[in-house]
C-alpha atoms as a PDB file:
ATOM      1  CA  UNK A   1     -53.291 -20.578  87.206  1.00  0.00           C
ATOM      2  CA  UNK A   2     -49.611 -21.030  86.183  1.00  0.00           C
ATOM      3  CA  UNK A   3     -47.934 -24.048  84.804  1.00  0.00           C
ATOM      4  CA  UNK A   4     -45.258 -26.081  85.897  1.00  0.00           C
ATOM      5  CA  UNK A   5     -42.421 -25.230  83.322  1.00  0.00           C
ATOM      6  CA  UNK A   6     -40.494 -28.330  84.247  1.00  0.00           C
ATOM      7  CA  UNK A   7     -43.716 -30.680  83.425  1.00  0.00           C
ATOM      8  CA  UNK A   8     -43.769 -29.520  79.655  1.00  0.00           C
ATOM      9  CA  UNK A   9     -41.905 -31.745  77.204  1.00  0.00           C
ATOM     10  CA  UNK A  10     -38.663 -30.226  75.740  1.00  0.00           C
ATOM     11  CA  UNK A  11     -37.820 -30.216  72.050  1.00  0.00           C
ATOM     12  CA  UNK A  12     -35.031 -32.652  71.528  1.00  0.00           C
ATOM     13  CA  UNK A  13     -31.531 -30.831  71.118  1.00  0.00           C
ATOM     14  CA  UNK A  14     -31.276 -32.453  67.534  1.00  0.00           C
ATOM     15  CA  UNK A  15     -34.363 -30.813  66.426  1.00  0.00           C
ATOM     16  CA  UNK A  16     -34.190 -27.781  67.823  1.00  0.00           C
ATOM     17  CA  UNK A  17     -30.352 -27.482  66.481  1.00  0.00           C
ATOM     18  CA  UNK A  18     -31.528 -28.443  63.215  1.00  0.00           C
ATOM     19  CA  UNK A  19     -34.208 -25.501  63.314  1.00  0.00           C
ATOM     20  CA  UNK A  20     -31.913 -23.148  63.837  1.00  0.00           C
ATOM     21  CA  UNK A  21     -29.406 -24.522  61.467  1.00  0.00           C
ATOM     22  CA  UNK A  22     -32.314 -24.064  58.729  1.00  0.00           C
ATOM     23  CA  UNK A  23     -33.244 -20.567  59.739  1.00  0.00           C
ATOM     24  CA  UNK A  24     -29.947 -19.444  59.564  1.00  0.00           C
ATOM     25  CA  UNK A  25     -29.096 -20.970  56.224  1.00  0.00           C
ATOM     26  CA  UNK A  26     -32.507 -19.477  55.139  1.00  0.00           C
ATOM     27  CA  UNK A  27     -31.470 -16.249  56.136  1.00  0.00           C
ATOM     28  CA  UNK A  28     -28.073 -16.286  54.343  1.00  0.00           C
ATOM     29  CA  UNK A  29     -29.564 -17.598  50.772  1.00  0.00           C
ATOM     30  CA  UNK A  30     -32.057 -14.906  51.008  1.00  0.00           C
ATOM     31  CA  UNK A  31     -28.759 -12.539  49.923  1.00  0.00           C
ATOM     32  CA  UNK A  32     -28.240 -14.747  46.713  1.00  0.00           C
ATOM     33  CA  UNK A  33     -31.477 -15.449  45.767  1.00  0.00           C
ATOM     34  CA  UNK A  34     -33.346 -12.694  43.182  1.00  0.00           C
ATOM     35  CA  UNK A  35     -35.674 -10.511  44.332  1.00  0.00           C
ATOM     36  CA  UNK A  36     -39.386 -11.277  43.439  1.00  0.00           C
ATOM     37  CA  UNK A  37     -42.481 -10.298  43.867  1.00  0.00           C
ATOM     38  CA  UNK A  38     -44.848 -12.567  45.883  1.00  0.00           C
ATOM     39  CA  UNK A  39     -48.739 -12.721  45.509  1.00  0.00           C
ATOM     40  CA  UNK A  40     -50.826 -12.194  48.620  1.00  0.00           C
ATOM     41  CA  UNK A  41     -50.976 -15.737  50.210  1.00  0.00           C
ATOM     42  CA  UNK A  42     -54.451 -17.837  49.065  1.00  0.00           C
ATOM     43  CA  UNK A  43     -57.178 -17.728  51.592  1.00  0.00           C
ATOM     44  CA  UNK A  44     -56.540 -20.537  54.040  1.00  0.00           C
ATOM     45  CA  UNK A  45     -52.697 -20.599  53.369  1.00  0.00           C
ATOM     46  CA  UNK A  46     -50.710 -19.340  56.990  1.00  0.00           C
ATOM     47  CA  UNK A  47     -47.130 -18.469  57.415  1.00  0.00           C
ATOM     48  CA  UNK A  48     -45.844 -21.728  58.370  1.00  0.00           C
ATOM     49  CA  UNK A  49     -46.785 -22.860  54.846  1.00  0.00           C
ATOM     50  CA  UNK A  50     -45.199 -19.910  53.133  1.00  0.00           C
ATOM     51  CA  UNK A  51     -42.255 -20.175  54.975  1.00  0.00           C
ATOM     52  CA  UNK A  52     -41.766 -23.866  54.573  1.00  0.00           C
ATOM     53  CA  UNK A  53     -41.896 -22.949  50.948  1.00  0.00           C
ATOM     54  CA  UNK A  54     -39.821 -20.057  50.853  1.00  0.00           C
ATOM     55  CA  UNK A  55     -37.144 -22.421  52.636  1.00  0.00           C
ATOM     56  CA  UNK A  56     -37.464 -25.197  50.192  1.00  0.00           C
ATOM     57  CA  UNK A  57     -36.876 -22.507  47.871  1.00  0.00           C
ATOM     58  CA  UNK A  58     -33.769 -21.407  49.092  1.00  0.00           C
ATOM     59  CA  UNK A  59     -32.502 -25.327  49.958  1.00  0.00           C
ATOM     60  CA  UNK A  60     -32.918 -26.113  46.175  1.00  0.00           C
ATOM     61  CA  UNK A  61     -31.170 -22.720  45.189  1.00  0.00           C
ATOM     62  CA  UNK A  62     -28.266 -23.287  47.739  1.00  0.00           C
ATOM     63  CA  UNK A  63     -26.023 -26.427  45.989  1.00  0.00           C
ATOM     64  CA  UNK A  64     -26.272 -24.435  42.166  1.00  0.00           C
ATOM     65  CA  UNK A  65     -25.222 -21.292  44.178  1.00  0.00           C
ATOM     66  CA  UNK A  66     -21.940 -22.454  46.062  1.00  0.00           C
ATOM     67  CA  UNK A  67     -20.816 -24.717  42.827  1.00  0.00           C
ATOM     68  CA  UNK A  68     -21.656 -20.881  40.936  1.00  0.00           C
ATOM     69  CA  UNK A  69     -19.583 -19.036  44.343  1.00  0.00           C
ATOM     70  CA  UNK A  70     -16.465 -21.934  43.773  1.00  0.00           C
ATOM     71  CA  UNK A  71     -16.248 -21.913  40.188  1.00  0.00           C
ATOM     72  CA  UNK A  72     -16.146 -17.974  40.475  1.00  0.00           C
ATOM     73  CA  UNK A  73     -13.618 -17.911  43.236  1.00  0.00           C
ATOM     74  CA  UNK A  74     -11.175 -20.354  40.623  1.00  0.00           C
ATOM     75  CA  UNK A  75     -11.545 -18.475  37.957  1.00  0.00           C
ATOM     76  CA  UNK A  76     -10.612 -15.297  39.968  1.00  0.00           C
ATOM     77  CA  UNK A  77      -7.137 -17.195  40.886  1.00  0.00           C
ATOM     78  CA  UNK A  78      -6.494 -17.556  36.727  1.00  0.00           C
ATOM     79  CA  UNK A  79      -2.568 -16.647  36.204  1.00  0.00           C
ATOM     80  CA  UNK A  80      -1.830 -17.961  40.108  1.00  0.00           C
ATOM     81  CA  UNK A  81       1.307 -19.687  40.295  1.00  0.00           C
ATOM     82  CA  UNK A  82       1.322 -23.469  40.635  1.00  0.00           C
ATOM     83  CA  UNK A  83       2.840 -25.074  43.160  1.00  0.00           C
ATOM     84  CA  UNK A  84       2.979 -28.668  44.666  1.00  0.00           C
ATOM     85  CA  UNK A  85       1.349 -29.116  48.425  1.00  0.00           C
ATOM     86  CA  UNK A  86       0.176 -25.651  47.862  1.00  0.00           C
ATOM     87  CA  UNK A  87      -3.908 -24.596  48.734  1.00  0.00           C
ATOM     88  CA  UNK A  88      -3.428 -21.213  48.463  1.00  0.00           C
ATOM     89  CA  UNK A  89      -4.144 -18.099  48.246  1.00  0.00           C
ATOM     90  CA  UNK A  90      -1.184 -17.044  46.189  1.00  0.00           C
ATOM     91  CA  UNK A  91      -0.022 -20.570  44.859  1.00  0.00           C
ATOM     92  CA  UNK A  92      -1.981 -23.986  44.100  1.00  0.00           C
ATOM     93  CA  UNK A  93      -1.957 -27.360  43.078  1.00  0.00           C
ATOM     94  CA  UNK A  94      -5.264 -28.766  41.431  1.00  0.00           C
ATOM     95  CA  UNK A  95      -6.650 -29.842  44.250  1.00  0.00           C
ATOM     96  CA  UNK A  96      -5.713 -26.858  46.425  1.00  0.00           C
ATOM     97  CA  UNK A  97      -7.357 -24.812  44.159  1.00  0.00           C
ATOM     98  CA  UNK A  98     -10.678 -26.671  44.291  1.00  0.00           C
ATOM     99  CA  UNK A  99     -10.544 -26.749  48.157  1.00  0.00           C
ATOM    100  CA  UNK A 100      -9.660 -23.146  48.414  1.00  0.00           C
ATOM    101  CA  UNK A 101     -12.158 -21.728  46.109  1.00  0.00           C
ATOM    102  CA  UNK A 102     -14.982 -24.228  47.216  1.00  0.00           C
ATOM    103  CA  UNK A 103     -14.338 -24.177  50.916  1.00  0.00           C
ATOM    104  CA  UNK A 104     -15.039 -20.024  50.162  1.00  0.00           C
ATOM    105  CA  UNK A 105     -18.828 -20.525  49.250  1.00  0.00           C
ATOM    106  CA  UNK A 106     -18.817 -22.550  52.415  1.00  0.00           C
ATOM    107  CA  UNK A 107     -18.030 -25.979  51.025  1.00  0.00           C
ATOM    108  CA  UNK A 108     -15.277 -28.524  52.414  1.00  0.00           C
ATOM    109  CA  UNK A 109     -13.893 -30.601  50.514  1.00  0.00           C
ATOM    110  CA  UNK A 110     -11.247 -33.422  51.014  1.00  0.00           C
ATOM    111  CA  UNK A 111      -8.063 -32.405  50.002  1.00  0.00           C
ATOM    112  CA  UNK A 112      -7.180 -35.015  46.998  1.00  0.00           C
ATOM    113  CA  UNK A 113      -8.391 -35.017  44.048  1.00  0.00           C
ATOM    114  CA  UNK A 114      -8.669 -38.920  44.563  1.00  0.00           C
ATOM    115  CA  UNK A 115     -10.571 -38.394  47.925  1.00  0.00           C
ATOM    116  CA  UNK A 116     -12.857 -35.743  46.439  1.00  0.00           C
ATOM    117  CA  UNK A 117     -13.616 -38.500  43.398  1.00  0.00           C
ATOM    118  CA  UNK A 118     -15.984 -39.692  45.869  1.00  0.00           C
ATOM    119  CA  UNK A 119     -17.768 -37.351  47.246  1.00  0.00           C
ATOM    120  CA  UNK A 120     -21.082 -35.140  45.692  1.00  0.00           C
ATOM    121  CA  UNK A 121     -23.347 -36.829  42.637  1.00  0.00           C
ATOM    122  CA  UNK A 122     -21.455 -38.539  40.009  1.00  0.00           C
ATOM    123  CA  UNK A 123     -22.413 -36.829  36.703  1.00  0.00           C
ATOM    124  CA  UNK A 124     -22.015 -38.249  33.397  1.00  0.00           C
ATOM    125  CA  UNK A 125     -19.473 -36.161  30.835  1.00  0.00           C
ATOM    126  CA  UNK A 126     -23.028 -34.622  28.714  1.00  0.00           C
ATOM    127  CA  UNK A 127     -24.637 -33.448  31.734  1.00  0.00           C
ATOM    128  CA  UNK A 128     -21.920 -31.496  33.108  1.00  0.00           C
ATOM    129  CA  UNK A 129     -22.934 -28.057  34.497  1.00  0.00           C
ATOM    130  CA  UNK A 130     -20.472 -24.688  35.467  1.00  0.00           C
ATOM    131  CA  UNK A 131     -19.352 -25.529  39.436  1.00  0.00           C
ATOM    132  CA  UNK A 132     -19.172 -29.481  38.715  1.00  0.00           C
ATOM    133  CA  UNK A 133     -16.019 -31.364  39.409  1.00  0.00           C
ATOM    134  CA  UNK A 134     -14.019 -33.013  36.515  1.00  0.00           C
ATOM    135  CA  UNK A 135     -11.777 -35.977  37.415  1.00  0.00           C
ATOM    136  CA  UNK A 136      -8.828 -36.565  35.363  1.00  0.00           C
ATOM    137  CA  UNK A 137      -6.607 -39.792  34.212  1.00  0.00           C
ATOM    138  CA  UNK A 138      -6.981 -43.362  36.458  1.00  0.00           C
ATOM    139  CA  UNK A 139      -6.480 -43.940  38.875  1.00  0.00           C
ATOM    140  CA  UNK A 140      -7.246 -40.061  39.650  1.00  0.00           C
ATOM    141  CA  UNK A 141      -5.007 -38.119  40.278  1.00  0.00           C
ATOM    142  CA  UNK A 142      -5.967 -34.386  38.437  1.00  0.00           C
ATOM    143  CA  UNK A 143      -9.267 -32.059  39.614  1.00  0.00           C
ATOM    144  CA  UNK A 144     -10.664 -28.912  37.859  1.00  0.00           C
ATOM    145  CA  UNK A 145     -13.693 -27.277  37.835  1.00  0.00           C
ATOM    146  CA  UNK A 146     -15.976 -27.139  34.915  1.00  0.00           C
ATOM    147  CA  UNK A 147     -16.465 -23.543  33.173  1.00  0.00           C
ATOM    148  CA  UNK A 148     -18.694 -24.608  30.803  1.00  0.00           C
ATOM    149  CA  UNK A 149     -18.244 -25.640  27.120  1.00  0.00           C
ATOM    150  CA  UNK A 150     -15.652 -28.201  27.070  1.00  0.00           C
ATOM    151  CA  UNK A 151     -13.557 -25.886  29.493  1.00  0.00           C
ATOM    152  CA  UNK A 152     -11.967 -26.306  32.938  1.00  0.00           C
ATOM    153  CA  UNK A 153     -10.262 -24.434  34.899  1.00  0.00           C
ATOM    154  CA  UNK A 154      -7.244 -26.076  37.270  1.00  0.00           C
ATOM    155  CA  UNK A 155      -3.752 -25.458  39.069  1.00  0.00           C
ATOM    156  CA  UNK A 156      -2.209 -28.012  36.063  1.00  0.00           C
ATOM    157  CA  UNK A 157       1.450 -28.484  36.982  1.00  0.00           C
ATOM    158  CA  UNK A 158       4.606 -27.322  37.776  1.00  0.00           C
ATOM    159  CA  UNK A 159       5.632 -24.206  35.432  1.00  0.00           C
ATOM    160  CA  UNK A 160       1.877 -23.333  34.500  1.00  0.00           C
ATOM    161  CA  UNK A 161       0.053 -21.379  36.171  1.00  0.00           C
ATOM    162  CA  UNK A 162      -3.843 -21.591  37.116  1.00  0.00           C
ATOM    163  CA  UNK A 163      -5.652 -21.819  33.460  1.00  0.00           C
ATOM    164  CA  UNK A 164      -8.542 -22.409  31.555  1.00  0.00           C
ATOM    165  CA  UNK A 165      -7.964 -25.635  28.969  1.00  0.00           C
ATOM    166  CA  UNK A 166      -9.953 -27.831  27.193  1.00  0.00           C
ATOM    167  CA  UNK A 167     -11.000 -30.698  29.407  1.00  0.00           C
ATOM    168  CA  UNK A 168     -10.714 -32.840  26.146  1.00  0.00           C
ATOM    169  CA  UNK A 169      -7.130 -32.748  26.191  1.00  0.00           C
ATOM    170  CA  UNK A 170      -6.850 -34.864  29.258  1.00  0.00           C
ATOM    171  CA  UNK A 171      -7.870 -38.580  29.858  1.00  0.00           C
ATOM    172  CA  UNK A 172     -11.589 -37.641  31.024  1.00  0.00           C
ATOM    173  CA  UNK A 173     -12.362 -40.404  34.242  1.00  0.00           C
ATOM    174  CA  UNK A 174     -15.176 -39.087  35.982  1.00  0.00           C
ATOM    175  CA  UNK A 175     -17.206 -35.867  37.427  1.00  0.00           C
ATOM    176  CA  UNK A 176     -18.988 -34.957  40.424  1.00  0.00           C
ATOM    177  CA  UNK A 177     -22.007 -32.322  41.651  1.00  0.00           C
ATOM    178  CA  UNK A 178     -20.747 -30.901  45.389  1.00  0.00           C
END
């Protein structure tokens, strides 16, 4: 005896958009994720448990690893020429820069460093982590990414090229996780 197809309730078009959304994100962080080796799953335990987990893994691993892909993409770009208006790939202003080399690991961003003020997880100055934005004077109007160690690196202005500075020589107003 066959069913009737067209009785059987559908999965919504959200859902099953956001399912494959998830399984293809999955399968890219698998590539930037370390290899490890897994123990044989506990009695009991099925695969829709161990890859739930395996995908919360990855979802937790996927933020540290595009602010890790941008700041590595800016630093690449150190010596660049500055240039007003410019996003690259040859010239840059600050926030060109930081759209360019974020929207590379995947990540847009809003194309003034005023705009981009807003957006992510405001962090406080000590908790600053490699990736995170830094916001500069008030109201903002200067972006770089943080290196790590007091550092930045940023498109500064006209005549210098992209650099690494300390972040302490500029009027510190705020920083953001993307």
């Amino acid at each position: 005896m066959s069913e009737d197809r067209s009785t059987l309730p559908r999965p919504a078009p959200l859902i099953r958009t956001a399912v494959v959304a998830a399984t293809a994100a999955a399968a890219a962080m698998f590539a930037l994720l370390p290899a490890t080796a897994s123990a044989p799953a506990a009695p009991g335990a099925n695969a829709a448990n161990v890859v739930i987990r395996d995908v919360q893994t990855l979802a937790a691993h996927a933020p540290v690893a595009a602010r890790t892909s941008g700041l590595q993409n800016a630093l690449g770009k150190v010596g660049a020429p500055y240039r007003w208006g410019a996003a690259g790939p040859s010239a840059f202003d600050c926030s060109g820069l930081v759209v360019w080399a974020f929207g590379k690991a995947g990540v847009s961003l809003p194309r003034t460093s005023r705009a981009m003020s807003t957006v992510g997880t405001p962090v406080a100055k000590s908790d600053l982590r490699p990736g995170d934005l830094v916001f500069f004077y008030r109201p903002v109007s200067h972006v770089a990414i943080y290196v790590g160690n007091g550092k930045v690196v940023h498109a500064s202005t006209s005549g210098q090229p992209v650099k690494i500075s300390d972040m302490n020589r500029m009027p510190f107003s705020g920083a953001r996780r993307v």
